[in-house]
PDB file of N, CA and C in Angstrom:
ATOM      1  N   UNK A   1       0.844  -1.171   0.000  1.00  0.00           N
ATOM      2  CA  UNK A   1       0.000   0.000   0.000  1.00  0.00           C
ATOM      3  C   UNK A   1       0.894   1.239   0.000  1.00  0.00           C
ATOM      4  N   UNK A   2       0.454   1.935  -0.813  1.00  0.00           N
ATOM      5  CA  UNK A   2       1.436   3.237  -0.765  1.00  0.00           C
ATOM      6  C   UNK A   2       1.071   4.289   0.595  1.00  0.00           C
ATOM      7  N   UNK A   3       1.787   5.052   0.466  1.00  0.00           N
ATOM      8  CA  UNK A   3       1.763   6.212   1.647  1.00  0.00           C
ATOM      9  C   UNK A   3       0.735   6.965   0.816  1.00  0.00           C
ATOM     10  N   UNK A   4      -0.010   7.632   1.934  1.00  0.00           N
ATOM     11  CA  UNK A   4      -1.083   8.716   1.558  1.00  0.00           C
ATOM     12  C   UNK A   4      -1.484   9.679   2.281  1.00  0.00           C
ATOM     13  N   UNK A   5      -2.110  11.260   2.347  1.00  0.00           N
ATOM     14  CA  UNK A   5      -2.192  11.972   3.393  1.00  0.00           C
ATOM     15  C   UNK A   5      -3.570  11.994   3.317  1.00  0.00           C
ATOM     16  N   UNK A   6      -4.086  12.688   4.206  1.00  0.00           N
ATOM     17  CA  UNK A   6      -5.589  13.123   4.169  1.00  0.00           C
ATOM     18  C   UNK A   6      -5.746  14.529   4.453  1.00  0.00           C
ATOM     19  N   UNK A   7      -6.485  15.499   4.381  1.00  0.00           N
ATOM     20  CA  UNK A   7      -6.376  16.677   4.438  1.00  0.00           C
ATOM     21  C   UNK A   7      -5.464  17.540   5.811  1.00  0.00           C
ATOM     22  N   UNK A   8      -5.986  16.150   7.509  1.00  0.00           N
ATOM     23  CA  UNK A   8      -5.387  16.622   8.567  1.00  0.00           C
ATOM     24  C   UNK A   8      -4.258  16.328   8.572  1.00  0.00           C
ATOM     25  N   UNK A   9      -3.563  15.070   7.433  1.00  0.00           N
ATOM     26  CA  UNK A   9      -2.070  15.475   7.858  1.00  0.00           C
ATOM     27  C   UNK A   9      -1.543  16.643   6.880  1.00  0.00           C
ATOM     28  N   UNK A  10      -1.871  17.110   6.201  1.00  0.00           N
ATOM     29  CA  UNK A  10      -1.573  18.584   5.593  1.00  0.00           C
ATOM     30  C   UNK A  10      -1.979  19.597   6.205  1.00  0.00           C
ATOM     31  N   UNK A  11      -2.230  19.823   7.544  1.00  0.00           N
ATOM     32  CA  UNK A  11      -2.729  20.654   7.959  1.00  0.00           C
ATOM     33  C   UNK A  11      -1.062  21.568   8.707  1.00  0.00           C
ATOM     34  N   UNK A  12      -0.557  22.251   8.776  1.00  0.00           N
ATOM     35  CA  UNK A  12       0.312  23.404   9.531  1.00  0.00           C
ATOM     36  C   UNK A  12       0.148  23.840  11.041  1.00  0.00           C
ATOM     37  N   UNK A  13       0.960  23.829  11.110  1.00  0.00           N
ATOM     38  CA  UNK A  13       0.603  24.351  12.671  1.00  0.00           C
ATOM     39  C   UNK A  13       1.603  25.530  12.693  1.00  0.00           C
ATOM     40  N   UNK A  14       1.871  27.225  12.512  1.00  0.00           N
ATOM     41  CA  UNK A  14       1.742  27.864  12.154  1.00  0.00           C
ATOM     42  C   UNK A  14       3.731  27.867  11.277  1.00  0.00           C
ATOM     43  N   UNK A  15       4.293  28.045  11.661  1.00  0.00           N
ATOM     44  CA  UNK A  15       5.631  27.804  10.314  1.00  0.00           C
ATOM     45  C   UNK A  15       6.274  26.529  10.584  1.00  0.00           C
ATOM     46  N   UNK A  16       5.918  25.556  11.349  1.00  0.00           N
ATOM     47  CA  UNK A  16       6.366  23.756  11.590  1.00  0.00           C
ATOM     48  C   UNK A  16       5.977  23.146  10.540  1.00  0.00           C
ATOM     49  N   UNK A  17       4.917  23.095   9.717  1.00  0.00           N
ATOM     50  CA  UNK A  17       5.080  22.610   8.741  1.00  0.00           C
ATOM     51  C   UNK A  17       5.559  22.685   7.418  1.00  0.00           C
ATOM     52  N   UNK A  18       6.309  21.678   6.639  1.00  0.00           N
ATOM     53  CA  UNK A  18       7.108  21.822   5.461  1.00  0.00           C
ATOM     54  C   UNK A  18       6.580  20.459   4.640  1.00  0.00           C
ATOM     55  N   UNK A  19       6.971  21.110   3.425  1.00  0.00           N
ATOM     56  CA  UNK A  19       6.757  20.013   2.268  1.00  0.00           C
ATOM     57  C   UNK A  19       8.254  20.069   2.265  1.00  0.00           C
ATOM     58  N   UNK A  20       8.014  18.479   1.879  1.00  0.00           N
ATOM     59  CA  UNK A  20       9.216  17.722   1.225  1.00  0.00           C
ATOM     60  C   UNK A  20       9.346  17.676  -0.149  1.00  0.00           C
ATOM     61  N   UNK A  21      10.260  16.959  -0.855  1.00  0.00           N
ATOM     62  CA  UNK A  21      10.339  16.897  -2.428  1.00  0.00           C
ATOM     63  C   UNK A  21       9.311  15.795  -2.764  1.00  0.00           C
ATOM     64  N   UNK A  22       8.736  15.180  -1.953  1.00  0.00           N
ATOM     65  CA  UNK A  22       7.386  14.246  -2.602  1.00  0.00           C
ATOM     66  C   UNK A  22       6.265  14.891  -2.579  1.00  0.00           C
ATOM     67  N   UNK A  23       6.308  16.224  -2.056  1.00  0.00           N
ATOM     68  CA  UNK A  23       4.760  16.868  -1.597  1.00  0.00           C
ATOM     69  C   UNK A  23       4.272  16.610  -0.080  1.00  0.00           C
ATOM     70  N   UNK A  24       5.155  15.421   0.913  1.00  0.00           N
ATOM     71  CA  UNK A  24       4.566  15.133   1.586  1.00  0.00           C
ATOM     72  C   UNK A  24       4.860  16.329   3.063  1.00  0.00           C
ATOM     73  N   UNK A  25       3.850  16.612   3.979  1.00  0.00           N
ATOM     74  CA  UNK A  25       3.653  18.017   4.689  1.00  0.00           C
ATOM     75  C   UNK A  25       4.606  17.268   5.914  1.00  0.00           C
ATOM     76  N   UNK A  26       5.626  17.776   6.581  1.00  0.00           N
ATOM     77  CA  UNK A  26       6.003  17.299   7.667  1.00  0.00           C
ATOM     78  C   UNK A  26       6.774  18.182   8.569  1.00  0.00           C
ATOM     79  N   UNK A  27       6.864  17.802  10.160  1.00  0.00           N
ATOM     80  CA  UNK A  27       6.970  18.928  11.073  1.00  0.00           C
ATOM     81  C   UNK A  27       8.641  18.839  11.662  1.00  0.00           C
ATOM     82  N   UNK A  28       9.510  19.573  11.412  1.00  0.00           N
ATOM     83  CA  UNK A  28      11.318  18.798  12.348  1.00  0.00           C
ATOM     84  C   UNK A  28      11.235  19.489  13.833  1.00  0.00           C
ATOM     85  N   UNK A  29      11.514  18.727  14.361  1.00  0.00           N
ATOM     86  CA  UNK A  29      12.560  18.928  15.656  1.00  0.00           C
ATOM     87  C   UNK A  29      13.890  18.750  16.020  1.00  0.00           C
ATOM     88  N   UNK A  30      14.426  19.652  15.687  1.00  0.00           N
ATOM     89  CA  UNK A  30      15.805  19.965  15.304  1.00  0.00           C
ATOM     90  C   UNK A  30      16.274  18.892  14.342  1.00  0.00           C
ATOM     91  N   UNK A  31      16.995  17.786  13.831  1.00  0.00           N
ATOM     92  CA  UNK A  31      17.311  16.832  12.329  1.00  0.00           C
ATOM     93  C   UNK A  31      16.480  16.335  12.498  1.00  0.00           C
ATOM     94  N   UNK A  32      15.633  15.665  13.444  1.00  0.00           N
ATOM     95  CA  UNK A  32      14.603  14.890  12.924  1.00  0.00           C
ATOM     96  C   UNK A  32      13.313  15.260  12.065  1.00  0.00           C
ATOM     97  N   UNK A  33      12.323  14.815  11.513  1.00  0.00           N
ATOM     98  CA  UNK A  33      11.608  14.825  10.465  1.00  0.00           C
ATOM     99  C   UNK A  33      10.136  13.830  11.192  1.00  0.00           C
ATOM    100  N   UNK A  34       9.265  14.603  11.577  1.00  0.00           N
ATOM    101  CA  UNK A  34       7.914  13.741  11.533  1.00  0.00           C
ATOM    102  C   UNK A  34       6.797  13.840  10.437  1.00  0.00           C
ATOM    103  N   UNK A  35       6.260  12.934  10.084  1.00  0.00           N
ATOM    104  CA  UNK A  35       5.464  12.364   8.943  1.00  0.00           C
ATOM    105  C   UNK A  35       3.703  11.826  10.099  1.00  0.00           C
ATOM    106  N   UNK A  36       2.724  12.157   9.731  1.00  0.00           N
ATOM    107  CA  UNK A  36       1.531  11.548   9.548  1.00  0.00           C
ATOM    108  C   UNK A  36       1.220  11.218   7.917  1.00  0.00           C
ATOM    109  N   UNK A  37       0.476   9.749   8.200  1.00  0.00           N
ATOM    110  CA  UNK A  37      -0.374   9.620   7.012  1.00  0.00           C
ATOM    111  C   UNK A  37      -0.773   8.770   7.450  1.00  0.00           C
ATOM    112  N   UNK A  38      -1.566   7.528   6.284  1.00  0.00           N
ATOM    113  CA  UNK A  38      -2.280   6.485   6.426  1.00  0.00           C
ATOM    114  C   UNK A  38      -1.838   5.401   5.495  1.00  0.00           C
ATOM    115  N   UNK A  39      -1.754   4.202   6.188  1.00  0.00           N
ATOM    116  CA  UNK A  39      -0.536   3.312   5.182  1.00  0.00           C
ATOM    117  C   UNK A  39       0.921   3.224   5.986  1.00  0.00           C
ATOM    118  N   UNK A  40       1.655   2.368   5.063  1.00  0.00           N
ATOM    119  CA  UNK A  40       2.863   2.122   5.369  1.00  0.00           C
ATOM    120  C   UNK A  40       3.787   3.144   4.686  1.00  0.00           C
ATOM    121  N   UNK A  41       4.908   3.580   5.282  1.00  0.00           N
ATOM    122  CA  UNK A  41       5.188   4.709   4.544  1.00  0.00           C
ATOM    123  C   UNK A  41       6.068   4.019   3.563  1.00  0.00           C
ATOM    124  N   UNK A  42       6.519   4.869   2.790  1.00  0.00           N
ATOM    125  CA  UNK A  42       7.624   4.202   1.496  1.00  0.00           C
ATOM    126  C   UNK A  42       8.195   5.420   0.582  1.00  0.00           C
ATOM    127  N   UNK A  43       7.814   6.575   1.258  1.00  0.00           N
ATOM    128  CA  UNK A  43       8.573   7.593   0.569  1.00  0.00           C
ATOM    129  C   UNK A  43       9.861   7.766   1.184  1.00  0.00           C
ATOM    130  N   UNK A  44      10.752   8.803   0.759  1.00  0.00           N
ATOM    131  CA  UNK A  44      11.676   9.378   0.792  1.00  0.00           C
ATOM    132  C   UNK A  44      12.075  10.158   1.773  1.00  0.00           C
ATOM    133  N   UNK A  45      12.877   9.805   2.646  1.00  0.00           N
ATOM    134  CA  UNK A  45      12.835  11.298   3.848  1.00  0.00           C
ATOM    135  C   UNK A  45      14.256  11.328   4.610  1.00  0.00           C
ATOM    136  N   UNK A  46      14.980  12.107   5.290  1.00  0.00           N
ATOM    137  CA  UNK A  46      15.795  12.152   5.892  1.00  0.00           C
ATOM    138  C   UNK A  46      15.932  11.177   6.932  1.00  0.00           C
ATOM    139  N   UNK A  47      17.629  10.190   6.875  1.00  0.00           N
ATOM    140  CA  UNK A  47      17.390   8.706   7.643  1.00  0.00           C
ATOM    141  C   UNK A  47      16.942   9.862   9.267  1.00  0.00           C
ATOM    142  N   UNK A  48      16.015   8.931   9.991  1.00  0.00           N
ATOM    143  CA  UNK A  48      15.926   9.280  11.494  1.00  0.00           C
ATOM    144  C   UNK A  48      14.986   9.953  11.493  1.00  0.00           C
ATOM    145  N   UNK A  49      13.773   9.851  10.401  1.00  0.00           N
ATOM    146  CA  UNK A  49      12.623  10.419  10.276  1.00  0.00           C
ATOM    147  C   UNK A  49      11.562   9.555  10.821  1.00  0.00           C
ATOM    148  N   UNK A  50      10.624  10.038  11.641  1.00  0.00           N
ATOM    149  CA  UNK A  50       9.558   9.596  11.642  1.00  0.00           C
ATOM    150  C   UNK A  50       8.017   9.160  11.306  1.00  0.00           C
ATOM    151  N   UNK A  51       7.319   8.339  11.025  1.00  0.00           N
ATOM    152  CA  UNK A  51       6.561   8.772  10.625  1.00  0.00           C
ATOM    153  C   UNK A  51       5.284   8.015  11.210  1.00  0.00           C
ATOM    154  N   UNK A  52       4.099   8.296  11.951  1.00  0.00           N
ATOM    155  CA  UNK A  52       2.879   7.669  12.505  1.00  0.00           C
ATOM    156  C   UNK A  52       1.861   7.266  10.967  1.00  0.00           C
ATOM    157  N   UNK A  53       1.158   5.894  10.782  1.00  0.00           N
ATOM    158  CA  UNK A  53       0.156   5.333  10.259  1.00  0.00           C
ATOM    159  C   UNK A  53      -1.008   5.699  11.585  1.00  0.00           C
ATOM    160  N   UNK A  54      -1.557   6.671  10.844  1.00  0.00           N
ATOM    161  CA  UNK A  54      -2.607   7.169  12.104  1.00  0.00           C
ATOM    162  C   UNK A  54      -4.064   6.043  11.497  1.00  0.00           C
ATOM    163  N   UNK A  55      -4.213   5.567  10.652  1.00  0.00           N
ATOM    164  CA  UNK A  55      -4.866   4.414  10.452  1.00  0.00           C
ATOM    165  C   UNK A  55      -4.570   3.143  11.072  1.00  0.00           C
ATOM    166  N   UNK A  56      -2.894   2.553  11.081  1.00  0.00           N
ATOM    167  CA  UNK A  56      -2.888   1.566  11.798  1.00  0.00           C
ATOM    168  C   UNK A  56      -2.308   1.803  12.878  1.00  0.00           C
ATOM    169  N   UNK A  57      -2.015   2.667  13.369  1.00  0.00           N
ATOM    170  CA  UNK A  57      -1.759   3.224  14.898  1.00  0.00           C
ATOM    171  C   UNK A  57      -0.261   2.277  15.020  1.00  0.00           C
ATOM    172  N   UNK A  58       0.649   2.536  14.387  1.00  0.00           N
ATOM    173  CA  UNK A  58       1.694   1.821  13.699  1.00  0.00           C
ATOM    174  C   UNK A  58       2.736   3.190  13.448  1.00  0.00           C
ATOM    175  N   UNK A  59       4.109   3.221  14.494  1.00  0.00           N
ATOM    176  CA  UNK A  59       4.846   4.224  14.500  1.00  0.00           C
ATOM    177  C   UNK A  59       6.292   3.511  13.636  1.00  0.00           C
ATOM    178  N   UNK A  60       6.778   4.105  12.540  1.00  0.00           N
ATOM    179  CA  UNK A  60       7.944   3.819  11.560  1.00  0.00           C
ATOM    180  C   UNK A  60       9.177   4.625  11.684  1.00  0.00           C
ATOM    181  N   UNK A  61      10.373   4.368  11.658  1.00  0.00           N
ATOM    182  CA  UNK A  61      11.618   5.087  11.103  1.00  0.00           C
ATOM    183  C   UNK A  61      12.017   4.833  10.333  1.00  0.00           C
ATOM    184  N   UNK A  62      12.858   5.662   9.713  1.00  0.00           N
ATOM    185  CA  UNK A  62      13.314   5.559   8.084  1.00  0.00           C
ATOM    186  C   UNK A  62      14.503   5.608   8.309  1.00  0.00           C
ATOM    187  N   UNK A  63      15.382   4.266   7.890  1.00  0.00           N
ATOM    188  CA  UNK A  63      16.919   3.914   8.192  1.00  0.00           C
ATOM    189  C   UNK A  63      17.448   4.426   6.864  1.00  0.00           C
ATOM    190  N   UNK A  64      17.032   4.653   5.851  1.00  0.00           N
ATOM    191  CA  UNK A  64      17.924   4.586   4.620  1.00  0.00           C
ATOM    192  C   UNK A  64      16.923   5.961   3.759  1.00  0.00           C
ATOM    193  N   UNK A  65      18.160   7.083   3.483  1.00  0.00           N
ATOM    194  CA  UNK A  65      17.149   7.965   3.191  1.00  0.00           C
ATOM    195  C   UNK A  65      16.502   7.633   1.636  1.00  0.00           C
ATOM    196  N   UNK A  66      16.470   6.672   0.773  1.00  0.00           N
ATOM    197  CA  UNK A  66      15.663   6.448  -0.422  1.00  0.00           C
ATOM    198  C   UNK A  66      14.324   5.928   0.138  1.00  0.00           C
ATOM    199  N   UNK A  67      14.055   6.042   1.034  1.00  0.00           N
ATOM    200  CA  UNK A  67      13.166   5.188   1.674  1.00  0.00           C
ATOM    201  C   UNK A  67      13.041   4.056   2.748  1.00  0.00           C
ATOM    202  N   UNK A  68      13.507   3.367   3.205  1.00  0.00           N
ATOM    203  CA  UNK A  68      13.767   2.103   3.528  1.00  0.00           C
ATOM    204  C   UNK A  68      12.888   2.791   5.499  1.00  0.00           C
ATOM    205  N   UNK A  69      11.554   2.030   5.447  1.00  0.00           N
ATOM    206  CA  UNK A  69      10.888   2.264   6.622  1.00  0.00           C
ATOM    207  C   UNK A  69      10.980   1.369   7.719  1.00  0.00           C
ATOM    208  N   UNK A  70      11.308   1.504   9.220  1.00  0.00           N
ATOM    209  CA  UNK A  70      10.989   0.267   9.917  1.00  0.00           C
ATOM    210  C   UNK A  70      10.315   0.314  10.816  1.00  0.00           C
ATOM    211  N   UNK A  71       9.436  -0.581  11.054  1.00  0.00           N
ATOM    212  CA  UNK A  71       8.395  -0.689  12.012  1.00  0.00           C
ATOM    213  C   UNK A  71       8.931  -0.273  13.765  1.00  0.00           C
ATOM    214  N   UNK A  72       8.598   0.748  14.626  1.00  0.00           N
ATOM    215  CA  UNK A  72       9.269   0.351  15.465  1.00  0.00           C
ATOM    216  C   UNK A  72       8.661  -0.277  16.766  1.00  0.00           C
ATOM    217  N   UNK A  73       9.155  -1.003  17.690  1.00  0.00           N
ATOM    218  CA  UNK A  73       8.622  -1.760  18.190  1.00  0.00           C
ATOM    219  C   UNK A  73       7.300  -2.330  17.894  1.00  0.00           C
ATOM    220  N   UNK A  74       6.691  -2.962  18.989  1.00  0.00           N
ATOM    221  CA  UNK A  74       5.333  -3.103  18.944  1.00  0.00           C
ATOM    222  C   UNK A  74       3.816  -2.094  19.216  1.00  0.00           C
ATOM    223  N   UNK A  75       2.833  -2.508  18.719  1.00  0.00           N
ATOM    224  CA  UNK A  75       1.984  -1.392  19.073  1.00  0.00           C
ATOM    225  C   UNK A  75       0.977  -2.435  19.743  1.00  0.00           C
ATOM    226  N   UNK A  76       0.705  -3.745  19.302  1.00  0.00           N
ATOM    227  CA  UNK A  76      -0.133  -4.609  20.328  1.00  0.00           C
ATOM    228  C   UNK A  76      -0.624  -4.314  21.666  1.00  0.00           C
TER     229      UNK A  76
END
């Protein structure tokens, strides 16, 4: 399943949010990089990025910046 946003993860919270080179809207805290969407992610982002599946309530990091996502721990 590809990555996807829905209108609330494009939403800003007043200059924290940024587009990336995929379009996708995301907020840093200092190098790191957080991501909402819905799905597994599989885009592109700076390694040590985060990103929440607010559909599967499923939190990811991104080890390899072409993409490469990993599940982290459990959410059970």
């Amino acid at each position: 399943m590809a990555t996807s946003q829905t209108a609330a993860d494009k939403k800003k919270v007043g200059m924290l949010g940024e587009r990336d080179a995929g379009g996708f809207v995301y907020t840093s805290i200092g190098s790191c990089d957080f991501y909402t969407g819905e799905g597994e992610p599989d885009h592109a982002a700076r390694k040590g990025s985060i990103y929440i599946d607010v559909d599967g309530a499923e939190a990811y990091i991104c080890t390899v910046a072409s993409g490469t996502w990993v599940l982290i721990g459990s959410q059970s």
